[in-house]
Protein backbone atom coordinates (compact mmCIF):
# COMPACT_ATOMS: atom_id res chain seq x y z
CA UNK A 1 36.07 13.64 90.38
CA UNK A 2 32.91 12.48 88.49
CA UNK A 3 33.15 8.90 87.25
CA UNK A 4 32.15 8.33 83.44
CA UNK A 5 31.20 5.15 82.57
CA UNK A 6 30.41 4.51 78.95
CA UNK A 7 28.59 1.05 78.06
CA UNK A 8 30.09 -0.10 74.70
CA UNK A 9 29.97 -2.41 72.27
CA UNK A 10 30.48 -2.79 68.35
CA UNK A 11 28.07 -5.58 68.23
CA UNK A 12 24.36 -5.25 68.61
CA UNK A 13 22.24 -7.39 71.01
CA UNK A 14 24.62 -7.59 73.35
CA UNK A 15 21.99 -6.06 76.17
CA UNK A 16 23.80 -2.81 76.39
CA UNK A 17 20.92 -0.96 77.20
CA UNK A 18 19.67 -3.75 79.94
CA UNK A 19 23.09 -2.90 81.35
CA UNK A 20 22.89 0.67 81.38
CA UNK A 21 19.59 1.12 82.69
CA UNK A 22 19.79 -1.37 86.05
CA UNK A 23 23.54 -0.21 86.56
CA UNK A 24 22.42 3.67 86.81
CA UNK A 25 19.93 2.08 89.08
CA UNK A 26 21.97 0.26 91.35
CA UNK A 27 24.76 3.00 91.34
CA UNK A 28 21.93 5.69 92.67
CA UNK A 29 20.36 3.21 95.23
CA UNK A 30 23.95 1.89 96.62
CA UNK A 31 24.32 6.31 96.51
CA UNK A 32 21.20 6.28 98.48
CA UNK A 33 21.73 3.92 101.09
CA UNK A 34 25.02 5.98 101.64
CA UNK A 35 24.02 8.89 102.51
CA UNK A 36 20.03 9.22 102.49
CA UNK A 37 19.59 12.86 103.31
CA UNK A 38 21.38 14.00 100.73
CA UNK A 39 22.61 11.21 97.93
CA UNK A 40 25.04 11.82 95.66
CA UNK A 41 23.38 12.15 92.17
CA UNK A 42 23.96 9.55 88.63
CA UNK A 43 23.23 11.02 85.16
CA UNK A 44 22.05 8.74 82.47
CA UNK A 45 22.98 9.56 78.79
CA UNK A 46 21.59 8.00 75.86
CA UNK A 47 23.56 7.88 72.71
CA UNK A 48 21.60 5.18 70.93
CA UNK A 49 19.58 6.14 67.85
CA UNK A 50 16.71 3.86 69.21
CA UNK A 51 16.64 5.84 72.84
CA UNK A 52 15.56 2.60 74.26
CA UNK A 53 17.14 3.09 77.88
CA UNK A 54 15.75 6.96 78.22
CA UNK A 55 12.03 5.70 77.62
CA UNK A 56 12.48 3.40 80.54
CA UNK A 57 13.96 6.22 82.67
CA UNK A 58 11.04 8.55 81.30
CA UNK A 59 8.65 5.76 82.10
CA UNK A 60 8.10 3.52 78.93
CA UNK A 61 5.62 4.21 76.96
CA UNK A 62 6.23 8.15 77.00
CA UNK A 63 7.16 8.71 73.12
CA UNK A 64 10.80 10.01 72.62
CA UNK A 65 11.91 9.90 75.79
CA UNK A 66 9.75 13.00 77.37
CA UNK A 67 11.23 15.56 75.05
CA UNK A 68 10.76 19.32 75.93
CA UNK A 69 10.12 21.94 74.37
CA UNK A 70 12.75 24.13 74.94
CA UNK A 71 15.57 21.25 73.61
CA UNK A 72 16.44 17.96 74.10
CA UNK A 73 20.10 15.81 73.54
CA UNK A 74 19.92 15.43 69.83
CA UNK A 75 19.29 19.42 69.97
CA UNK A 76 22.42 19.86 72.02
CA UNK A 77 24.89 17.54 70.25
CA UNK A 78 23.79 19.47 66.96
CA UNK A 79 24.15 22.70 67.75
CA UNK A 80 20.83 23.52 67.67
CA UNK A 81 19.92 24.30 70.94
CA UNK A 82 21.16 27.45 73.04
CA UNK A 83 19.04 26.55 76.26
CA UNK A 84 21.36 25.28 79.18
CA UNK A 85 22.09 21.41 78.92
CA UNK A 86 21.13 21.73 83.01
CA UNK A 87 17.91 23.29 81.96
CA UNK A 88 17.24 20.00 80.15
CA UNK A 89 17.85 17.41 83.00
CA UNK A 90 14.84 15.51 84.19
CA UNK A 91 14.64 13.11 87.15
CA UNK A 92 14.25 9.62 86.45
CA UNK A 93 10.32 7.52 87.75
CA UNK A 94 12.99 4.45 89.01
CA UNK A 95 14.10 3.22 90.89
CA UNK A 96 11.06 3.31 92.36
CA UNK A 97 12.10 2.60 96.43
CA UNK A 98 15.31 5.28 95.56
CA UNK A 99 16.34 9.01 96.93
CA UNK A 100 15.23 10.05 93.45
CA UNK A 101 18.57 10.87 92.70
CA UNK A 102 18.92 8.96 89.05
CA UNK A 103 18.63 11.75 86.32
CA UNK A 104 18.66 11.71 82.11
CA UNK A 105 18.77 13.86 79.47
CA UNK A 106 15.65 13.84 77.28
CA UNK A 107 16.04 12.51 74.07
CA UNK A 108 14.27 11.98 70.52
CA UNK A 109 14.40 9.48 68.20
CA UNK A 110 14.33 10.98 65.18
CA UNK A 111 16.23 13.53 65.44
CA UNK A 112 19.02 11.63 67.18
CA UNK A 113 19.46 9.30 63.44
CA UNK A 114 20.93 12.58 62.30
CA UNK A 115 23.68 13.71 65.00
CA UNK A 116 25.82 11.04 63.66
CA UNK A 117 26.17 12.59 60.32
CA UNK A 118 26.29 15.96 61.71
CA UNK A 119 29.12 15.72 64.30
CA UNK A 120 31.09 13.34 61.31
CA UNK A 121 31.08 16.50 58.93
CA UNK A 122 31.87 18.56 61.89
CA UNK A 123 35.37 16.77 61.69
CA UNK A 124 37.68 16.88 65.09
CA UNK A 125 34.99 19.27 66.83
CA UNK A 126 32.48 16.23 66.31
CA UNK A 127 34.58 13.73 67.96
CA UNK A 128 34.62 15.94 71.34
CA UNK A 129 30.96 17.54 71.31
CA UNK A 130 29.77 15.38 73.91
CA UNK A 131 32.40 16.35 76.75
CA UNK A 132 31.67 19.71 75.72
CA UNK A 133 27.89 18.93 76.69
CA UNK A 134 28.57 17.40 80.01
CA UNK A 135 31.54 19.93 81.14
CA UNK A 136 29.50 22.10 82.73
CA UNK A 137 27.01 20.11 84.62
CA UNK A 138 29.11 16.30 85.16
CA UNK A 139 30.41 18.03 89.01
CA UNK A 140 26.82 17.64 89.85
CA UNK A 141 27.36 13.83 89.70
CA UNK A 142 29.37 11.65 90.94
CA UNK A 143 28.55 8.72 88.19
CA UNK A 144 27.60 9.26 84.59
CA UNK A 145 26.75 6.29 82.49
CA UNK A 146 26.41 6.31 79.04
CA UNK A 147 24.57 3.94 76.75
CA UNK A 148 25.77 3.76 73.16
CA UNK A 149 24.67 2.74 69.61
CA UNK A 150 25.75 -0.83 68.72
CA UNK A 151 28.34 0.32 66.38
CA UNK A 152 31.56 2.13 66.16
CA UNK A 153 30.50 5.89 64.83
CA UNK A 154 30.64 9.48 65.84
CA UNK A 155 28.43 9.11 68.85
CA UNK A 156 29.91 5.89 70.35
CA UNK A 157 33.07 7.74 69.55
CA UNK A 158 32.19 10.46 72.03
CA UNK A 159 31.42 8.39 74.60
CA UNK A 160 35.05 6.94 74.48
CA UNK A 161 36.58 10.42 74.52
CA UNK A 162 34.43 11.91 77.29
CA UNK A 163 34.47 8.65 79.73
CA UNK A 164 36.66 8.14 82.40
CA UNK A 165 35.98 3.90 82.30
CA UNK A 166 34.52 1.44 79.50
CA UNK A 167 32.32 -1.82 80.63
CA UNK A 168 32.15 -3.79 77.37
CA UNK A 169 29.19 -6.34 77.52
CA UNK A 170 28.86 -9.30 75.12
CA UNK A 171 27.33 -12.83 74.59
CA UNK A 172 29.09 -15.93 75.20
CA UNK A 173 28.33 -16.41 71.18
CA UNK A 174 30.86 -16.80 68.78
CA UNK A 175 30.70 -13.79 66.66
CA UNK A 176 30.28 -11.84 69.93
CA UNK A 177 33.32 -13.04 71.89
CA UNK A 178 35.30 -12.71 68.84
CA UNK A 179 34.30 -9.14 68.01
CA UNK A 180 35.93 -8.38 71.59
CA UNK A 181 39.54 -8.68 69.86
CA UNK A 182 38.46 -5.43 67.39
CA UNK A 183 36.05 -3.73 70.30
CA UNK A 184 39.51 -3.49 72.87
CA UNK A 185 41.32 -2.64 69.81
CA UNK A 186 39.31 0.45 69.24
CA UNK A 187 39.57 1.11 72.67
CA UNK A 188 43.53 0.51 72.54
CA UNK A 189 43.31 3.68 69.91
CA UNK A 190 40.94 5.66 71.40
CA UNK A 191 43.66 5.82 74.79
CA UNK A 192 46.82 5.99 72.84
CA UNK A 193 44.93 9.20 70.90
CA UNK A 194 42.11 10.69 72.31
CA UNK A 195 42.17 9.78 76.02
CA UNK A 196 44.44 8.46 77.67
CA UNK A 197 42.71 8.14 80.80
CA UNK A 198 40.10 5.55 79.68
CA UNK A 199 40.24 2.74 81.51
CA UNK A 200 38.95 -0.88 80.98
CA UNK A 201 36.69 -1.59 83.35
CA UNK A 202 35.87 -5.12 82.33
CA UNK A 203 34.45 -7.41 80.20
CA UNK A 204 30.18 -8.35 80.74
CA UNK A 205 29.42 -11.66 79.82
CA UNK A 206 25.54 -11.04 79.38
CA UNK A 207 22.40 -12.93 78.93
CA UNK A 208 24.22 -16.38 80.04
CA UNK A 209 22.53 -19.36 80.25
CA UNK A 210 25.16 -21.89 81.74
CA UNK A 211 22.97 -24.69 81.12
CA UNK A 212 24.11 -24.67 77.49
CA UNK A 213 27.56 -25.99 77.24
CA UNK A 214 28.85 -23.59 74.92
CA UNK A 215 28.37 -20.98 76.54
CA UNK A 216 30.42 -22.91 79.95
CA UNK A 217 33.15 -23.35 77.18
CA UNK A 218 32.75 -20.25 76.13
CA UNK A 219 33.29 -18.70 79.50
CA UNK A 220 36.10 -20.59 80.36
CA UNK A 221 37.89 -19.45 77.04
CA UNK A 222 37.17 -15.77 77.87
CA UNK A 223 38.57 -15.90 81.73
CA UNK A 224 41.78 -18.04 80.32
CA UNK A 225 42.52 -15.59 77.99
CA UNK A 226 41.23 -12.10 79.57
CA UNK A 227 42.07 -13.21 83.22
CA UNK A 228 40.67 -10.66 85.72
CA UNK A 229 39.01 -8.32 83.07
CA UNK A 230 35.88 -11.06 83.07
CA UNK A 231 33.49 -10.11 85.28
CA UNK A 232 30.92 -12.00 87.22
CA UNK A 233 27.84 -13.22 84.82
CA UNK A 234 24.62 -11.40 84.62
CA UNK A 235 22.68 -14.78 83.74
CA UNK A 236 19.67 -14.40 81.18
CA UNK A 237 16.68 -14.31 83.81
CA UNK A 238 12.81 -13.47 82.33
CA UNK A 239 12.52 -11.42 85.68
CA UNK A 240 15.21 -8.71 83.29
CA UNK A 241 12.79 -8.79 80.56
CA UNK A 242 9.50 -8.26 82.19
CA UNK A 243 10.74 -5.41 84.43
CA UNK A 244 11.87 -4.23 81.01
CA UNK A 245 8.33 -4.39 79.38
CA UNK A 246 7.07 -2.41 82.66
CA UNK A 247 9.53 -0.07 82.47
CA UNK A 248 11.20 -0.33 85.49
CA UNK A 249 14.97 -2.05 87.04
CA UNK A 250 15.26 -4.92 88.37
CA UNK A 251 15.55 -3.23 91.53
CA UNK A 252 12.05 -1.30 91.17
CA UNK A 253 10.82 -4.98 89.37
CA UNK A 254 11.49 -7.06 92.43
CA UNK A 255 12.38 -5.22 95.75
CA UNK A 256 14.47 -5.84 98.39
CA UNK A 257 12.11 -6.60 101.83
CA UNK A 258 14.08 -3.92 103.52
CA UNK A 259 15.15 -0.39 102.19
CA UNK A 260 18.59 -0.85 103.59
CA UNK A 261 19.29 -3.51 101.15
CA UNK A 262 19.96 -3.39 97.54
CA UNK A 263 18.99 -6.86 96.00
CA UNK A 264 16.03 -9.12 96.98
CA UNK A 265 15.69 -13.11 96.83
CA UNK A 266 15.19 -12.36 93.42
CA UNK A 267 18.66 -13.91 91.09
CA UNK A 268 18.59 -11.18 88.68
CA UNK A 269 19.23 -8.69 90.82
CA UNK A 270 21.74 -11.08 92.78
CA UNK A 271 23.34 -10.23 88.95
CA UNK A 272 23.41 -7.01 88.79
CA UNK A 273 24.18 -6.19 92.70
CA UNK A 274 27.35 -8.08 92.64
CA UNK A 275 27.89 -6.30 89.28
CA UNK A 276 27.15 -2.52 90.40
CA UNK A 277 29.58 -3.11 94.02
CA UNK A 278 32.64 -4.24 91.60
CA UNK A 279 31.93 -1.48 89.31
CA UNK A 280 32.01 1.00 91.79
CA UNK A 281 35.08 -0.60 93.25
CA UNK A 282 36.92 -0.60 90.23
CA UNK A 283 35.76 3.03 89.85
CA UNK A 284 36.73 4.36 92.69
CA UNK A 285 40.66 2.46 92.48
């Protein structure tokens, strides 16, 4: 059964979309290295308005996320679009060293402000438009991984009702760690109502930097009081941000020496290597 992993947060700046994009990388290299002939495939969906994650994926720089003609995911979630979602599917330019076997759906900016509004005042049929979307193309993957805006609305909705696990990243900030009380919460409702097979993946602490010593106190307060749902620190590292500004992963950003291996010397993707092997582990439970 496809895996659907929605990245989620009701706090901006949390590095969602960092997440998103070298997780989707990692899952279709580890995919890769599987089974090279013939690797299973990973879809990434962007929900955010600001399509931040697809433009990497698209190769950054390419305005709204290489829309088509023919339709694109704002189209789709609006109704407006009659072309198969299937049809719309483009391969992802990273990882770079990969089996080409990371795919998105093309988005656009502008119109994607407006699908919030439109699924709202399309009532109960809004909150599920998105698993009608990926129903007939998610058995072509085994991993879907959603980005989402950085607020609790429509779209971010969706993403709880259609996925099968929730990763919640946050700082080890104040405001952040607190907002994690009414961000589980949400997701507390969402199983109880809408899905009841959502499960809690885990808790991200993201761009640490242990060297301050609130965010070691910090840290310690979250695993005390979450326990096993903390997962291992992805540490803020420049190496993130200037694959970033290249548009590429980590993994594309700074290579392993052999093809066989997923991270290099390189700590950042230490990071996210250790992150993508639990996530698939806890997946696949």
């Amino acid at each position: 059964m496809t895996k659907i992993l929605s990245i989620f947060s009701q706090k901006g700046g949390v590095g969602k979309t960092t997440v998103s994009v070298n997780l989707s990388a990692a899952l279709s290299l580890i995919l890769t290295h599987k089974n090279p002939e013939k690797p299973g495939r990973v879809l990434h969906v962007d929900l955010d308005e600001q399509a931040q994650s697809v433009s990497v994926l698209a190769k950054i720089g390419k305005e709204n996320g290489e829309e088509k003609p023919n339709g694109n995911l704002a189209d789709v979630l609006m109704w407006n679009s009659y072309t198969p979602v299937s049809m719309l599917i483009q391969q992802s330019s990273i990882p770079l060293h990969g089996g080409g076997n990371l795919d998105y759906l093309p988005s656009n900016r502008k119109m994607m402000a407006r699908v919030n509004s439109v699924l709202e005042n399309a009532g109960i049929d809004g909150l599920h438009r998105l698993s009608e979307v990926l129903e007939p193309i998610k058995h072509f993957y085994e991993f879907i991984v959603i980005d989402n805006p950085p607020s609790l609305n429509y779209l971010s909705l969706n993403s709880l009702i259609t996925a099968t696990h929730v990763l919640l990243p946050t700082q080890l900030e104040t405001p952040a760690v607190d907002g994690l009380v009414n961000t589980i919460q949400t997701i507390r409702r969402i199983q109880n109502t809408h899905n009841r097979k959502l499960k809690l993946l885990g808790i991200l602490p993201n761009m640490c930097d242990f060297r301050m010593s609130g965010h070691k106190r910090m840290y310690e307060i979250m695993k005390e009081h979450y326990k096993g749902l903390v997962l291992p620190p992805i540490n803020r590292r420049s190496e993130v941000t200037y694959a970033t500004t290249k548009g590429l992963d980590i993994f594309s950003f700074r290579p392993p020496r052999s093809k066989a291996d997923l991270t290099s010397s390189s700590l950042a993707s230490k990071d996210f290597g250790i992150l993508a092997n639990i996530v698939l582990k806890r997946m696949l439970e």
